[in-house]
N, C-alpha and C. Protein backbone atom coordinates (compact mmCIF):
# COMPACT_ATOMS: atom_id res chain seq x y z
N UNK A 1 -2.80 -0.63 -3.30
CA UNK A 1 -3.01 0.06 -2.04
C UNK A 1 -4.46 -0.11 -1.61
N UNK A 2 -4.75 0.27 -0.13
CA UNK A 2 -5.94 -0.66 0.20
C UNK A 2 -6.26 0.17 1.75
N UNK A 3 -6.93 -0.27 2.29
CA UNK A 3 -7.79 0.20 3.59
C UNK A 3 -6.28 0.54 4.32
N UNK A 4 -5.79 1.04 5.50
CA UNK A 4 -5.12 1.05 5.98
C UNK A 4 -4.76 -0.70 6.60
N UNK A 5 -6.12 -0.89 7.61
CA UNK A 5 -5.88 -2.47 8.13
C UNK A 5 -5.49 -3.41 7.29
N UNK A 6 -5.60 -3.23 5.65
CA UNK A 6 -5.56 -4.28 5.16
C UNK A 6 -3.75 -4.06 5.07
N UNK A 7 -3.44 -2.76 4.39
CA UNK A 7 -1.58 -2.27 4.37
C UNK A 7 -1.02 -3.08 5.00
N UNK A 8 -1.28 -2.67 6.77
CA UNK A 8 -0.52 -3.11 7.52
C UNK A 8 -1.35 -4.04 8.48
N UNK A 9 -1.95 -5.45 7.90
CA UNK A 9 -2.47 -6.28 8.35
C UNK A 9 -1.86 -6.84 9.55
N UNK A 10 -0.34 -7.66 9.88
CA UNK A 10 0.43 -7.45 10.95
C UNK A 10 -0.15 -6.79 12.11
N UNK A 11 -0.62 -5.51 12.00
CA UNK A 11 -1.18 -4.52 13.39
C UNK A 11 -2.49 -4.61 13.09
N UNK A 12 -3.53 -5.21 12.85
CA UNK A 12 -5.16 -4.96 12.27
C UNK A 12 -5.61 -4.45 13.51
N UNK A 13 -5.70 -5.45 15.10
CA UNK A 13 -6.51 -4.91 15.97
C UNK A 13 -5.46 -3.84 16.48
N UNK A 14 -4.25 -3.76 16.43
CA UNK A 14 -3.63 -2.06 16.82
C UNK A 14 -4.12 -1.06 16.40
N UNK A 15 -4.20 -0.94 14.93
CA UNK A 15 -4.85 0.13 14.05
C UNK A 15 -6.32 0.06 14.62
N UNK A 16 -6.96 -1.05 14.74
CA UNK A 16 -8.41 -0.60 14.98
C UNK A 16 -8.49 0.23 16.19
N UNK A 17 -7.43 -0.24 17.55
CA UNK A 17 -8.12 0.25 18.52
C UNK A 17 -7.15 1.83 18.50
N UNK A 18 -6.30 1.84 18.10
CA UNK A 18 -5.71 3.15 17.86
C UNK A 18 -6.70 4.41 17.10
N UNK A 19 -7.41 3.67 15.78
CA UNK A 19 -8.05 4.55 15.55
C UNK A 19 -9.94 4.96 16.23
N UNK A 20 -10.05 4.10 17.36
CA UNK A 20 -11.04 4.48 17.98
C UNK A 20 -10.87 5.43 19.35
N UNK A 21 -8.94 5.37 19.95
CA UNK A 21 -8.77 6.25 21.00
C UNK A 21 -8.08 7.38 20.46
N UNK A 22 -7.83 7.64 19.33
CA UNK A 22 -6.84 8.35 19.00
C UNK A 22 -7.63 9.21 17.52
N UNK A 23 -8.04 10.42 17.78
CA UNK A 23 -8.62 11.25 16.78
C UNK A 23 -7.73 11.79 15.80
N UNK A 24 -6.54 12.13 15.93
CA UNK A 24 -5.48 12.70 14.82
C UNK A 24 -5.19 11.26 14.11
N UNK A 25 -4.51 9.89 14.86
CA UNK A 25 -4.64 8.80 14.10
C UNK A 25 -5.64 7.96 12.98
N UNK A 26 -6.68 8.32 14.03
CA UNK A 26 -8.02 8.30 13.09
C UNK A 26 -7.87 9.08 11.64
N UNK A 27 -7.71 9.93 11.75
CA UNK A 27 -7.44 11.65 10.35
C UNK A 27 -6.87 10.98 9.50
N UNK A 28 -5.45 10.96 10.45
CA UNK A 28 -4.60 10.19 9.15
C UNK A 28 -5.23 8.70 8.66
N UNK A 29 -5.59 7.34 9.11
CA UNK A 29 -5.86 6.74 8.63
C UNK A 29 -6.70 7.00 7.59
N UNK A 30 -8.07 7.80 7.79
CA UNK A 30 -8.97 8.49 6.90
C UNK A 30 -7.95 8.97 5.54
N UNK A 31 -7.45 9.72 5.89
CA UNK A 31 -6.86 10.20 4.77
C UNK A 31 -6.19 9.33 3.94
N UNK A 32 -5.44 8.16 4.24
CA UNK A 32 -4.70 7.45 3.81
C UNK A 32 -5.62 6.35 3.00
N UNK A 33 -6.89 6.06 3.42
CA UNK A 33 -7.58 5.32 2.64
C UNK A 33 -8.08 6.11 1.71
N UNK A 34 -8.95 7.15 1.89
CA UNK A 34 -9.21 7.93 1.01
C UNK A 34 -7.97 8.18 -0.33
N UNK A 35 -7.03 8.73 0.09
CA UNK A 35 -5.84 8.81 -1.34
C UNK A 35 -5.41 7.46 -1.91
N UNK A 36 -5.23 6.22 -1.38
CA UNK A 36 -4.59 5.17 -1.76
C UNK A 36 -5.75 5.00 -2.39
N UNK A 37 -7.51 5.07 -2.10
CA UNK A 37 -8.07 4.83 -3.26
C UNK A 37 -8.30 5.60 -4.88
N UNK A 38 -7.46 6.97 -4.73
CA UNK A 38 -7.77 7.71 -5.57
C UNK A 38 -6.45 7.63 -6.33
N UNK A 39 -5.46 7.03 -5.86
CA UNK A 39 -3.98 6.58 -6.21
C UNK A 39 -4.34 5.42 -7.63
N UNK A 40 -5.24 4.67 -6.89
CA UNK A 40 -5.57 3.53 -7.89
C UNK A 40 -6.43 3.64 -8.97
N UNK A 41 -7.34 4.58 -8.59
CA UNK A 41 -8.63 4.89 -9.54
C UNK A 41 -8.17 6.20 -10.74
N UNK A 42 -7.34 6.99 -10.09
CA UNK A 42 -6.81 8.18 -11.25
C UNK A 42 -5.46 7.92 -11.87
N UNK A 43 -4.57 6.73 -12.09
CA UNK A 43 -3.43 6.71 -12.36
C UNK A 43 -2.69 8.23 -13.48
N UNK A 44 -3.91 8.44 -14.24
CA UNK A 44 -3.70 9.75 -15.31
C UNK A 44 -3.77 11.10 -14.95
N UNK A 45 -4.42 11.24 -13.95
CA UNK A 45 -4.54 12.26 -13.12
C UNK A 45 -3.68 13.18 -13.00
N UNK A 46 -3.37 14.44 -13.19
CA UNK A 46 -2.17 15.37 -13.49
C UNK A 46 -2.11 15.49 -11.98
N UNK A 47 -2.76 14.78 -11.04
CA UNK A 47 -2.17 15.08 -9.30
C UNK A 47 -1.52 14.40 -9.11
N UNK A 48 -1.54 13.11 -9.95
CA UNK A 48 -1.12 11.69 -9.71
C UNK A 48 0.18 11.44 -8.47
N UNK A 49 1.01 12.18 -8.90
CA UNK A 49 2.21 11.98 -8.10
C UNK A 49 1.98 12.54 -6.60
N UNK A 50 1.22 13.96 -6.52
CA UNK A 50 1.41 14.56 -5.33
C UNK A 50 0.46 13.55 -4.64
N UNK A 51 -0.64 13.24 -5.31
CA UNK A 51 -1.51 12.08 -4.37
C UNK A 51 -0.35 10.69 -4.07
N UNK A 52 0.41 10.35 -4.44
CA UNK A 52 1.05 9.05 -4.45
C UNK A 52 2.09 9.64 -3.57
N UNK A 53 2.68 10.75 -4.06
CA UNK A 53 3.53 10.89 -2.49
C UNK A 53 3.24 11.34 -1.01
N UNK A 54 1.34 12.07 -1.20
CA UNK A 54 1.03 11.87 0.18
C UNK A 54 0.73 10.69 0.94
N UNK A 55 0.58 9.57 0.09
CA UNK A 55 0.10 8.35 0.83
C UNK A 55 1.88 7.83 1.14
N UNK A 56 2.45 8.00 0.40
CA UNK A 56 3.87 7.72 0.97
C UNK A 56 4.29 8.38 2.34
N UNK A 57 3.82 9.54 2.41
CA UNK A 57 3.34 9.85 3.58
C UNK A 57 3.36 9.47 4.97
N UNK A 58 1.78 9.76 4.27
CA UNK A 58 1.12 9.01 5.40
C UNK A 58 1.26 7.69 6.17
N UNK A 59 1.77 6.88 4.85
CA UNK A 59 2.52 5.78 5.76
C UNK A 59 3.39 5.64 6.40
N UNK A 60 4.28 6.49 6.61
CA UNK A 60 5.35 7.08 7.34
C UNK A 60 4.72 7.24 8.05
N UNK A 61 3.56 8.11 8.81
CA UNK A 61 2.97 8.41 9.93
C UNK A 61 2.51 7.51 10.63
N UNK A 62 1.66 6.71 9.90
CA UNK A 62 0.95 5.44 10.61
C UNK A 62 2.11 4.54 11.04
N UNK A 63 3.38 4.18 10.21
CA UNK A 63 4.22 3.48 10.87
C UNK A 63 4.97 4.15 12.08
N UNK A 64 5.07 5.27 12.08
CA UNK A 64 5.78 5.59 12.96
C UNK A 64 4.56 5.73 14.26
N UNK A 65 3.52 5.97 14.50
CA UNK A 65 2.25 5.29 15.28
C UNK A 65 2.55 4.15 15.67
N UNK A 66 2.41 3.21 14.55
CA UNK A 66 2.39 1.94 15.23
C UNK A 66 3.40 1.21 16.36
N UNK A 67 4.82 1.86 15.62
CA UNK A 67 6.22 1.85 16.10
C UNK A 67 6.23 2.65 17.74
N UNK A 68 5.87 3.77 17.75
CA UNK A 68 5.69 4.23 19.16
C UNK A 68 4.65 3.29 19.76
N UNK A 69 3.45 2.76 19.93
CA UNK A 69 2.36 2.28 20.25
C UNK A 69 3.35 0.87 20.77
N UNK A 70 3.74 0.37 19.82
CA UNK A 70 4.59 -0.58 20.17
C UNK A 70 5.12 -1.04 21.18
N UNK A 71 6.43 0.29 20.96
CA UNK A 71 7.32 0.43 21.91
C UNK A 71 7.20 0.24 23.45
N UNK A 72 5.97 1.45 23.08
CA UNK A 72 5.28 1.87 25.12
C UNK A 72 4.43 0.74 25.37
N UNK A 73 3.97 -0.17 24.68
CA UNK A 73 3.35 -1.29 25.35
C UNK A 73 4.59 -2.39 25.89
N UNK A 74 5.54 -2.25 25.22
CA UNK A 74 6.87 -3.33 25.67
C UNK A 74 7.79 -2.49 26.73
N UNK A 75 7.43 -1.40 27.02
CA UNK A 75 8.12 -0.51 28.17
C UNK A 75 7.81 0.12 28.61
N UNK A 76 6.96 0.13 29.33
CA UNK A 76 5.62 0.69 29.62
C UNK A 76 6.41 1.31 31.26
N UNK A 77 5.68 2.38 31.49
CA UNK A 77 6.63 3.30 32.56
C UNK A 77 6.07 3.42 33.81
């Protein structure tokens, strides 16, 4: 697990510019790098799991971001 841009490389300049207009997206990305690095660095960690299932998460969030972001650029109203 890795930076968010690197995750979901596919969207790099989406994620970038998402997380410069978008402050809750921003959060979550933050957060998501932050735990995916602590995912890797504490494997022993008695949090271990709850940290590994918030980044499971969170990626749920960011995909579902990207997925709306998507969408409204291909159908734009």
């Amino acid at each position: 697990m890795g930076r968010t841009e690197e995750v979901f490389s596919s969207h790099r300049s989406l994620i970038e510019e998402l997380r410069q207009a978008d402050a809750t997206f921003e959060e979550i990305c933050h957060d998501y790098d932050h735990l995916s690095h602590l995912v890797s660095a504490i494997p022993t960690d008695a949090r271990y799991m709850s940290i590994l299932s918030s980044v499971a998460a969170l990626e749920e969030e960011i995909r579902g971001y990207l997925e709306k972001h998507k969408r409204s650029e291909q159908d734009p109203k």
